[in-house]
C-alpha atoms as a PDB file:
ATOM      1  CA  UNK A   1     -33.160  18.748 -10.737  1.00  0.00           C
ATOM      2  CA  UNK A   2     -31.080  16.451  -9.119  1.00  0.00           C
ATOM      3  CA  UNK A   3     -29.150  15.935 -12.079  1.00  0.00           C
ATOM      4  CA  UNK A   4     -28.582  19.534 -11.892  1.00  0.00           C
ATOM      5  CA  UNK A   5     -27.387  19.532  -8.356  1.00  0.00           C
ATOM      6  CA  UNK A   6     -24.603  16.634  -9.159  1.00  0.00           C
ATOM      7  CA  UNK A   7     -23.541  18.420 -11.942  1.00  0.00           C
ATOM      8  CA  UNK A   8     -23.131  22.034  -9.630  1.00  0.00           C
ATOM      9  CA  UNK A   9     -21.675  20.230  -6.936  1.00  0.00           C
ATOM     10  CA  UNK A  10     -18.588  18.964  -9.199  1.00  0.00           C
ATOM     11  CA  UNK A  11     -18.095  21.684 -10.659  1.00  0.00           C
ATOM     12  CA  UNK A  12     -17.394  23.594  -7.436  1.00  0.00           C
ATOM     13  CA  UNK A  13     -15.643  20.801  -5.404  1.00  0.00           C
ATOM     14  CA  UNK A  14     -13.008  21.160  -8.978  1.00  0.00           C
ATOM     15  CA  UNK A  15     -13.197  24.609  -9.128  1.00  0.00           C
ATOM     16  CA  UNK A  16     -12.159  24.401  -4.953  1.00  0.00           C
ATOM     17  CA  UNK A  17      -9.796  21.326  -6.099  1.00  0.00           C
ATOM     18  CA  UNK A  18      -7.889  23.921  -8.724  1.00  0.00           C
ATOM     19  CA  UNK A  19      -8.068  27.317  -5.760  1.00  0.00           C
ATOM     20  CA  UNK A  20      -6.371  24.684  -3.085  1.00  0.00           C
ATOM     21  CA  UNK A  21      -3.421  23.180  -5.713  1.00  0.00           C
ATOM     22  CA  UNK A  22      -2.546  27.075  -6.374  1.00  0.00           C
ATOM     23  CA  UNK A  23      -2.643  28.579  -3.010  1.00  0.00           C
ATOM     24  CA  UNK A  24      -1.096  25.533  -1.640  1.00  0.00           C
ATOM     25  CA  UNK A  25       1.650  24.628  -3.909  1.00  0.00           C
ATOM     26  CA  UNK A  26       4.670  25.000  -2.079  1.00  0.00           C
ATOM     27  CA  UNK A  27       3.334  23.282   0.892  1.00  0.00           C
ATOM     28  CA  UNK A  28       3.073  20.198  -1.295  1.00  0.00           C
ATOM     29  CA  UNK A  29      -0.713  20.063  -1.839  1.00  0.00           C
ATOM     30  CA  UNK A  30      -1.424  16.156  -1.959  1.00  0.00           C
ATOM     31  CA  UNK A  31      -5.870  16.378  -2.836  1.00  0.00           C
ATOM     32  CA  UNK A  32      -8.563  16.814  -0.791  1.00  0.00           C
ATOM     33  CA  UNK A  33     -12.027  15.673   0.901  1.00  0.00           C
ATOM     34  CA  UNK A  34     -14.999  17.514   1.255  1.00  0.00           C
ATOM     35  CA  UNK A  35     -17.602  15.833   3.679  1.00  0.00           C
ATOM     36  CA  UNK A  36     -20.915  17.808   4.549  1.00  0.00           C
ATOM     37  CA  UNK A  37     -22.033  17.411   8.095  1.00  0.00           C
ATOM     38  CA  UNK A  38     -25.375  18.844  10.176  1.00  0.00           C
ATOM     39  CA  UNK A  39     -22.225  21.026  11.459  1.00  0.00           C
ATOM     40  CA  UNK A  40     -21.268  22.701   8.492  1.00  0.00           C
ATOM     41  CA  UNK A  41     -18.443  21.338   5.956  1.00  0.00           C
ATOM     42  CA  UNK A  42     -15.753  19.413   6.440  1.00  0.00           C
ATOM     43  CA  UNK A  43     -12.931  20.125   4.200  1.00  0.00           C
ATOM     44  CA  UNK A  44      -9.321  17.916   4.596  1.00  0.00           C
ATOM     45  CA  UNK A  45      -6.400  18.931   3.192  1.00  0.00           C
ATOM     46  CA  UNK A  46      -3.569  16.508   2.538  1.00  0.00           C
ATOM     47  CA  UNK A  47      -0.350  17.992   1.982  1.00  0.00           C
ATOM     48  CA  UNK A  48       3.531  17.246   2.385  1.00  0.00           C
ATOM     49  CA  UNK A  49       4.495  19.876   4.570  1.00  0.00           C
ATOM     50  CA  UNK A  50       1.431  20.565   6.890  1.00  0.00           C
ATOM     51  CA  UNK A  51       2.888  23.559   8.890  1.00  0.00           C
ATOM     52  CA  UNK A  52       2.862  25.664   5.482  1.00  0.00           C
ATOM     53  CA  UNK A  53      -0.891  24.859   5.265  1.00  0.00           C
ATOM     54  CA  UNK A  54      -1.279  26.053   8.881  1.00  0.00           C
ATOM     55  CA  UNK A  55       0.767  29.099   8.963  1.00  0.00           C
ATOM     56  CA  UNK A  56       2.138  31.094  12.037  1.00  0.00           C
ATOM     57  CA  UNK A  57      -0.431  31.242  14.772  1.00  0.00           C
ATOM     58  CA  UNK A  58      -2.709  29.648  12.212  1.00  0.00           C
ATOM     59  CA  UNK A  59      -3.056  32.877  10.029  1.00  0.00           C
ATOM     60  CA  UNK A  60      -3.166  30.941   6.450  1.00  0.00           C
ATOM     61  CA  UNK A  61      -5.740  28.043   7.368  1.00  0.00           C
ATOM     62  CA  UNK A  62      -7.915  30.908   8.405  1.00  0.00           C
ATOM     63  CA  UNK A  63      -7.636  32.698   5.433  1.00  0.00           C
ATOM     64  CA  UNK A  64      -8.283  29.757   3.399  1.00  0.00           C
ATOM     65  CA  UNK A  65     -11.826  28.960   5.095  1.00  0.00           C
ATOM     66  CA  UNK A  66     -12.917  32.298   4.786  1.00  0.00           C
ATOM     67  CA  UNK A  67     -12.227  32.062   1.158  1.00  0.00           C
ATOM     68  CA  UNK A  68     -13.825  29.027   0.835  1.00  0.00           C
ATOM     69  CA  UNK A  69     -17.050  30.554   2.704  1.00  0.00           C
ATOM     70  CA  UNK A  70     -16.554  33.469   0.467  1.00  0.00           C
ATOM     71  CA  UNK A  71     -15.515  32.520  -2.899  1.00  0.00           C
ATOM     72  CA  UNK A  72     -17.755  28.998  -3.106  1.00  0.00           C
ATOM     73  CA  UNK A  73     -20.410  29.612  -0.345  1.00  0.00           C
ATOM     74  CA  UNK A  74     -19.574  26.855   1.480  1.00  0.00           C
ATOM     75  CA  UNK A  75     -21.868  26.424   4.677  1.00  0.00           C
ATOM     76  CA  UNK A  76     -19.269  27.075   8.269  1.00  0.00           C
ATOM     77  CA  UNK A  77     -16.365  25.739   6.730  1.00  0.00           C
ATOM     78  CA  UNK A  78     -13.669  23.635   8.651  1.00  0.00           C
ATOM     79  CA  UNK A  79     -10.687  23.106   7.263  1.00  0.00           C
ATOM     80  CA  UNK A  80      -8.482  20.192   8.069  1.00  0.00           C
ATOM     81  CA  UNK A  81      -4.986  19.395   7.859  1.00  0.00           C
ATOM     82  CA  UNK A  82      -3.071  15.991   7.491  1.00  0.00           C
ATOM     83  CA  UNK A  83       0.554  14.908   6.312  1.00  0.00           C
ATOM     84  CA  UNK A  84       1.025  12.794   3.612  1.00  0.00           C
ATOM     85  CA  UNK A  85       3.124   9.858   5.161  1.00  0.00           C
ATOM     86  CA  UNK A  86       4.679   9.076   2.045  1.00  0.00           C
ATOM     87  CA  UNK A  87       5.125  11.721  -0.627  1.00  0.00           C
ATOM     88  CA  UNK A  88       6.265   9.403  -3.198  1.00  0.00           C
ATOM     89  CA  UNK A  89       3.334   7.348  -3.327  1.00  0.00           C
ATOM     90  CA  UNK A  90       1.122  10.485  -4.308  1.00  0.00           C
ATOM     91  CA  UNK A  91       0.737  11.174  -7.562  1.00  0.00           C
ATOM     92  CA  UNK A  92      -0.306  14.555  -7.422  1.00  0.00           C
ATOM     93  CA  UNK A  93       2.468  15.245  -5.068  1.00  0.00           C
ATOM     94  CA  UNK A  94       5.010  13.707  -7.643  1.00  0.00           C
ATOM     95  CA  UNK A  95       3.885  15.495 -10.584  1.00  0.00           C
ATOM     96  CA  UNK A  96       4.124  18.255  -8.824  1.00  0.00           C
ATOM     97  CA  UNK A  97       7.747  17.188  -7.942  1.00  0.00           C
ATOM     98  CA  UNK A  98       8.841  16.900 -12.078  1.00  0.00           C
ATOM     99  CA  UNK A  99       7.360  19.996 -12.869  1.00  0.00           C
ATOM    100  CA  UNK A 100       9.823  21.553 -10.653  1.00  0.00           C
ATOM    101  CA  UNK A 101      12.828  19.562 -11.752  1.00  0.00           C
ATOM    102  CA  UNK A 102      11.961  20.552 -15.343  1.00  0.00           C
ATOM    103  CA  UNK A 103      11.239  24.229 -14.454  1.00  0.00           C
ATOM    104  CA  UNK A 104      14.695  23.858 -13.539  1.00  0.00           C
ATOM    105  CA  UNK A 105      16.452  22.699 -16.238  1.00  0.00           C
ATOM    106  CA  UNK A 106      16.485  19.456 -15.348  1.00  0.00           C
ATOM    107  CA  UNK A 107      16.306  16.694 -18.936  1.00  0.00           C
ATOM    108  CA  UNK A 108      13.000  15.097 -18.595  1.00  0.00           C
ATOM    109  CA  UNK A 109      14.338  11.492 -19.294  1.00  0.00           C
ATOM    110  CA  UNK A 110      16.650  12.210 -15.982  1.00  0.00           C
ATOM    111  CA  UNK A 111      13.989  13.328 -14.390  1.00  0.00           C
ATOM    112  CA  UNK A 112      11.285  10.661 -15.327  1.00  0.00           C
ATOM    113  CA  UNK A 113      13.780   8.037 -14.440  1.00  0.00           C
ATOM    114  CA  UNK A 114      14.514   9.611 -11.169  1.00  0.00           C
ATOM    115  CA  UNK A 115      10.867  10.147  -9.473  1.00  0.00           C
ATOM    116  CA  UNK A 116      10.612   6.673 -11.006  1.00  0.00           C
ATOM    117  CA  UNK A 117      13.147   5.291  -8.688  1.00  0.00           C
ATOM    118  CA  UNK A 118      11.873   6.711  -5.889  1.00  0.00           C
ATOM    119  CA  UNK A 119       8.917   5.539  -6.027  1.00  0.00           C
ATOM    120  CA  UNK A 120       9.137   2.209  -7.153  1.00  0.00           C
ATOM    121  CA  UNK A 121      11.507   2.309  -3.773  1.00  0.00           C
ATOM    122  CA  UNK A 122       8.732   3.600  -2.030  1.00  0.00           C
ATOM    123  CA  UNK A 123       6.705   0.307  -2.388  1.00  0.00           C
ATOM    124  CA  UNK A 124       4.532   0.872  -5.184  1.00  0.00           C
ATOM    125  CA  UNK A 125       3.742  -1.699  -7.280  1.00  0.00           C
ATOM    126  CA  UNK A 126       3.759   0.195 -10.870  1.00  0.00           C
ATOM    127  CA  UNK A 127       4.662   4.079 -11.999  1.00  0.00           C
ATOM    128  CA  UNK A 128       3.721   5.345 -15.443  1.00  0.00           C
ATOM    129  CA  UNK A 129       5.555   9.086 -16.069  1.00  0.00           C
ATOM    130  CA  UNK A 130       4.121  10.900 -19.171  1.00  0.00           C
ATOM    131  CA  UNK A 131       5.333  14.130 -20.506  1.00  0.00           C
ATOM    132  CA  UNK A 132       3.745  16.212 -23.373  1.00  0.00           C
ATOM    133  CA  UNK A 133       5.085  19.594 -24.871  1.00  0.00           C
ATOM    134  CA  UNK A 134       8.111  20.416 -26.991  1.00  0.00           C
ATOM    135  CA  UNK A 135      10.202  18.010 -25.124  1.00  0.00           C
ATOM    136  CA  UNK A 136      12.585  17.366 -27.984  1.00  0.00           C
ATOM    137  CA  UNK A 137      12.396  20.567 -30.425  1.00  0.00           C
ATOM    138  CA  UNK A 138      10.087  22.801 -32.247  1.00  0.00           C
ATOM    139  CA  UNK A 139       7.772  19.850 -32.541  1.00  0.00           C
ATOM    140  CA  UNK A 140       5.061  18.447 -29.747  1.00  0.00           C
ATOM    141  CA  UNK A 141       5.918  15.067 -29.118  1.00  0.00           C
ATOM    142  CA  UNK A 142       5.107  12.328 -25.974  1.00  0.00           C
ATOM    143  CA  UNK A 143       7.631  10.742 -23.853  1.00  0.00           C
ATOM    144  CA  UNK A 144       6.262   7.621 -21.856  1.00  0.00           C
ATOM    145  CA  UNK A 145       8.352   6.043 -19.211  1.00  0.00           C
ATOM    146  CA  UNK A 146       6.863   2.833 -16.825  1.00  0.00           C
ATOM    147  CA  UNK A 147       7.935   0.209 -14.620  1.00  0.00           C
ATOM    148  CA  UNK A 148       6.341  -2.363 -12.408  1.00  0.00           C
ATOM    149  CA  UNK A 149       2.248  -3.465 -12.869  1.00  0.00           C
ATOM    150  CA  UNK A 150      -0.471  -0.924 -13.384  1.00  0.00           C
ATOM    151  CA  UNK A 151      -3.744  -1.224 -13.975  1.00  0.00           C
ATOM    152  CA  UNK A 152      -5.114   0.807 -17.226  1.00  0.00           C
ATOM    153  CA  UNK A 153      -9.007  -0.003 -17.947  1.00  0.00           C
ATOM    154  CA  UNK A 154     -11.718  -1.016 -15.833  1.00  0.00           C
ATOM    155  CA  UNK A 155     -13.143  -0.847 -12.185  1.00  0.00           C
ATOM    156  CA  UNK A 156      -9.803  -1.482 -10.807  1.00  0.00           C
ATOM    157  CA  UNK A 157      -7.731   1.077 -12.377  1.00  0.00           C
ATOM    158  CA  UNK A 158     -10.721   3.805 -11.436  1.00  0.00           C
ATOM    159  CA  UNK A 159     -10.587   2.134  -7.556  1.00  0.00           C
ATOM    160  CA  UNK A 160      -6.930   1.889  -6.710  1.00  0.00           C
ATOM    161  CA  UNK A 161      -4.470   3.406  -9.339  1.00  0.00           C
ATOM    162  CA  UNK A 162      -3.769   7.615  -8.200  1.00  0.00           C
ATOM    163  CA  UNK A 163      -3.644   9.612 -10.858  1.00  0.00           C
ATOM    164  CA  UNK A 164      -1.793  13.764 -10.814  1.00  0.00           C
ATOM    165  CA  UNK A 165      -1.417  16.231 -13.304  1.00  0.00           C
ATOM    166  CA  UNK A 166       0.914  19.278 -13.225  1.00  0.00           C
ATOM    167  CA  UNK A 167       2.369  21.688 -16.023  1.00  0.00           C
ATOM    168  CA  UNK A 168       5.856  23.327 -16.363  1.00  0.00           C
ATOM    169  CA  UNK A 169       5.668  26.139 -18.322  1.00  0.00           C
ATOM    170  CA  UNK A 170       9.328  26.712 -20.183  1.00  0.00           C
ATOM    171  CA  UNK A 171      10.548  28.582 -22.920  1.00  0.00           C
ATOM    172  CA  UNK A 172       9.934  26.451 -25.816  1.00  0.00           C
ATOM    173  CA  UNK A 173       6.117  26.033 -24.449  1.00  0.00           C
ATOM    174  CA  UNK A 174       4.123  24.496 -21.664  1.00  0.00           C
ATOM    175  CA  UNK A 175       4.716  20.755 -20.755  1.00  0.00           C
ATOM    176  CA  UNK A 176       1.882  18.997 -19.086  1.00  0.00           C
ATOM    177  CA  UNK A 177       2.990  15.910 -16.606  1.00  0.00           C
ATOM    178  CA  UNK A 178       0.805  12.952 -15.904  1.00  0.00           C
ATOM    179  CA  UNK A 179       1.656  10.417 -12.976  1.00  0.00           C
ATOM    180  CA  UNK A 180      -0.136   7.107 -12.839  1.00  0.00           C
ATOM    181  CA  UNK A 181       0.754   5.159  -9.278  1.00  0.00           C
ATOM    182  CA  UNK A 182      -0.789   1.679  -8.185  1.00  0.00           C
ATOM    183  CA  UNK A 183      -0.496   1.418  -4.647  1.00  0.00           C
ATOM    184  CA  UNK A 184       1.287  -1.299  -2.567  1.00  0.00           C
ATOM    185  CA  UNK A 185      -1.530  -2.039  -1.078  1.00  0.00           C
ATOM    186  CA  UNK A 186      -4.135  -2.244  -3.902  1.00  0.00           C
ATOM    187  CA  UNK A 187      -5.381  -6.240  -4.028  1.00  0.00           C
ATOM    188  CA  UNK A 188      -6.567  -7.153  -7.966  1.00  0.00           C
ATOM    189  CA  UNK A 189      -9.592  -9.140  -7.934  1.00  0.00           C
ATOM    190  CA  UNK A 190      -7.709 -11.398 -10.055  1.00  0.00           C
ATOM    191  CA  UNK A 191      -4.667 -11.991  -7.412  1.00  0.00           C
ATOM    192  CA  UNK A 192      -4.814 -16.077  -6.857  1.00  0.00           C
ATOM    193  CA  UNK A 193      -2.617 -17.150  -3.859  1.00  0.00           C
ATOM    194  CA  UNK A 194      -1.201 -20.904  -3.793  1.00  0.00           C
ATOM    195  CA  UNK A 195      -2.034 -22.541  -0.489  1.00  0.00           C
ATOM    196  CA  UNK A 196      -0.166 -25.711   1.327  1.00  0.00           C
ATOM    197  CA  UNK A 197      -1.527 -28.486   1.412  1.00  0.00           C
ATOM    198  CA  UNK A 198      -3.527 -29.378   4.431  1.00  0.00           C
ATOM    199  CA  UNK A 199      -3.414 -33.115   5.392  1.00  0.00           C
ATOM    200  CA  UNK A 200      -6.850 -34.970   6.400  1.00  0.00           C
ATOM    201  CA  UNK A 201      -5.365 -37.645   8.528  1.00  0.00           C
ATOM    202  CA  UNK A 202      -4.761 -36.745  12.031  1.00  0.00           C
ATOM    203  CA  UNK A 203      -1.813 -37.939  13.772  1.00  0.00           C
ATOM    204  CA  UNK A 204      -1.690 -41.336  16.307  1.00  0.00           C
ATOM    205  CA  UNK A 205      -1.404 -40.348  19.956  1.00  0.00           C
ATOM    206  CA  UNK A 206       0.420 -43.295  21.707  1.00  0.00           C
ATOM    207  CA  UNK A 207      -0.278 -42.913  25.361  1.00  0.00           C
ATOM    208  CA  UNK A 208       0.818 -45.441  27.629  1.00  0.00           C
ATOM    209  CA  UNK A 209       0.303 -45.032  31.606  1.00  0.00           C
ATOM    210  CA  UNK A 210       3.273 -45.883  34.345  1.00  0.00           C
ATOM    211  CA  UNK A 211       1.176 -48.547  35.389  1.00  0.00           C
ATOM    212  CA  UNK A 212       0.330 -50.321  32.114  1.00  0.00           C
ATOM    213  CA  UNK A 213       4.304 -49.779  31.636  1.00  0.00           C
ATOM    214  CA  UNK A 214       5.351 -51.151  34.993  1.00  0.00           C
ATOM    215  CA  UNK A 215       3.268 -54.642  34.755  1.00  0.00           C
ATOM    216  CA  UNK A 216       4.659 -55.057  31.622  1.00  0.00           C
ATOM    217  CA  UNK A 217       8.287 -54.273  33.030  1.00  0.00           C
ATOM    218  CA  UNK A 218       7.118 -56.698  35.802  1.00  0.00           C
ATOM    219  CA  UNK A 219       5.928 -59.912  33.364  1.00  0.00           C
ATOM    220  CA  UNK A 220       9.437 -59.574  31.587  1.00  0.00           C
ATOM    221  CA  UNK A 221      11.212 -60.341  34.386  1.00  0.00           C
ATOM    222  CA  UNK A 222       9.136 -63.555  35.405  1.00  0.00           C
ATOM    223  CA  UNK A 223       9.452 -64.622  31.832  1.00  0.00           C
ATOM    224  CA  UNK A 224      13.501 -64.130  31.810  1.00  0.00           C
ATOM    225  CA  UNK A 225      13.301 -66.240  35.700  1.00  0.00           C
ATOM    226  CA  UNK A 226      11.374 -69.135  34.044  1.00  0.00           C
ATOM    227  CA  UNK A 227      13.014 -68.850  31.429  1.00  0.00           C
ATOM    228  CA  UNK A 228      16.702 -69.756  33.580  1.00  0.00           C
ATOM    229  CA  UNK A 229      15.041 -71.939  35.659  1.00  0.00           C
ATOM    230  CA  UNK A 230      14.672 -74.140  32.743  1.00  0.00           C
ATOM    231  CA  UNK A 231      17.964 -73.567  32.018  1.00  0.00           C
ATOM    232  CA  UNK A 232      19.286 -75.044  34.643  1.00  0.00           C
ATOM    233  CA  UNK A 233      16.605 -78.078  34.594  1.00  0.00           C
ATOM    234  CA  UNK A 234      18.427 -78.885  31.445  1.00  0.00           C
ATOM    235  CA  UNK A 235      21.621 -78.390  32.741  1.00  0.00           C
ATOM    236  CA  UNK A 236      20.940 -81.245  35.430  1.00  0.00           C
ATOM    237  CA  UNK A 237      19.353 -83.641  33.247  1.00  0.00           C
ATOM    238  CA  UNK A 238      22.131 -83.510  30.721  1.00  0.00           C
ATOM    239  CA  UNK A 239      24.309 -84.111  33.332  1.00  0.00           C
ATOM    240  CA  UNK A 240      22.262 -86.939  34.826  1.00  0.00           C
ATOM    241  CA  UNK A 241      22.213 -88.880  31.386  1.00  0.00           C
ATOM    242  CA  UNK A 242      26.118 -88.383  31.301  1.00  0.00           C
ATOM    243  CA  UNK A 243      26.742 -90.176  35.011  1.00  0.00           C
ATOM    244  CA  UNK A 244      24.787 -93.082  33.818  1.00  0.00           C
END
């Protein structure tokens, strides 16, 4: 049974997933969150241009909720809206973005190497740009383009690298994008930072007081006095011996 319900529940947040990316696709539709609360459920839109979400007067955020409650009986539906602060550094948002520029006319490799630019500007640490379809001719073929580090495999590639997927349907046939981003801020578990050495030994504090320094200013000059009276006690009995 509760296998049941986890398998239900995906299917409907992806079948909500694919009804947001199609209503919302000129608005720049970015993902989205669904959190259930003793309220009802909270649904959070990301997208590039929030104010195409919204609508005027808030007419197409209310139509989307009451789809929502409608079409996949969600329970009281609220629908929330947030920018993406940078566009380039979401991959949905950047597929999205090619699909276009090929829909266009636009060569894929100019294209590819383009968005790659961007967002390797951006701050991300690696991009990987694949495009499938008759790219080249009558033939399928692949065209892979990369840059930077990204993570493929493992529990760090599912946990920080955003993945998007778009399609361009053209003449020749459909062409499906796929746009791989790792994150500046993604830390590896295998990152190892080099550290200064830290000495043990503390440094000598030399304090000396005004007295201490004042007596010993003070025994100088009775040591310099003695030392001229002797001077002169010399200077006598030298001059003694030469009288006689």
């Amino acid at each position: 049974m509760i296998e049941k319900n986890f398998v239900t529940e995906g299917l409907r947040r992806n079948q909500i997933d694919e009804y947001l990316e199609k209503e919302l696709e000129r608005a720049g539709y970015g993902g989205m969150d669904i959190q259930v609360t003793p309220l009802g459920t909270m649904v959070t839109v990301y997208a590039e241009r929030p104010g195409m979400v919204i609508g005027r007067g808030g007419k197409t955020v209310r139509s989307i909720t009451q789809q929502l409650k409608t079409l996949f009986n969600l329970d009281n539906p609220q629908v929330e809206v947030k920018q993406v602060d940078v566009p380039e550094l979401n991959a949905r948002i950047m597929a999205s973005k090619i699909a276009n520029n090929l829909q266009r006319g636009m060569h894929f490799r100019r294209v590819a190497y383009s968005n790659i630019r961007r967002i390797m500007a951006a701050g991300a640490q690696g991009v990987e740009i694949t495009i499938s379809g008759k790219i080249r001719g009558a033939r399928s073929a692949v065209a892979k383009f990369d840059e930077g580090y990204i993570k493929k495999c493992g529990e760090p590639a599912s946990r920080f690298v955003q993945e998007g997927f778009a399609i361009a349907p053209l003449k020749p046939g459909v062409l499906g994008i796929y746009v791989r981003i790792m994150p500046p801020e993604a830390v590896l578990p295998d990152k190892v930072e080099i550290l200064a050495p830290v000495l043990d030994e503390e440094p000598i504090e030399v304090v000396e007081e005004e007295e201490e320094v004042e007596e010993s200013i003070e025994a100088l000059d009775e040591d310099l006095e003695e030392l001229e009276e002797l001077e002169e006690d010399l200077e006598e009995l030298e001059a003694d011996t030469g009288d006689e």
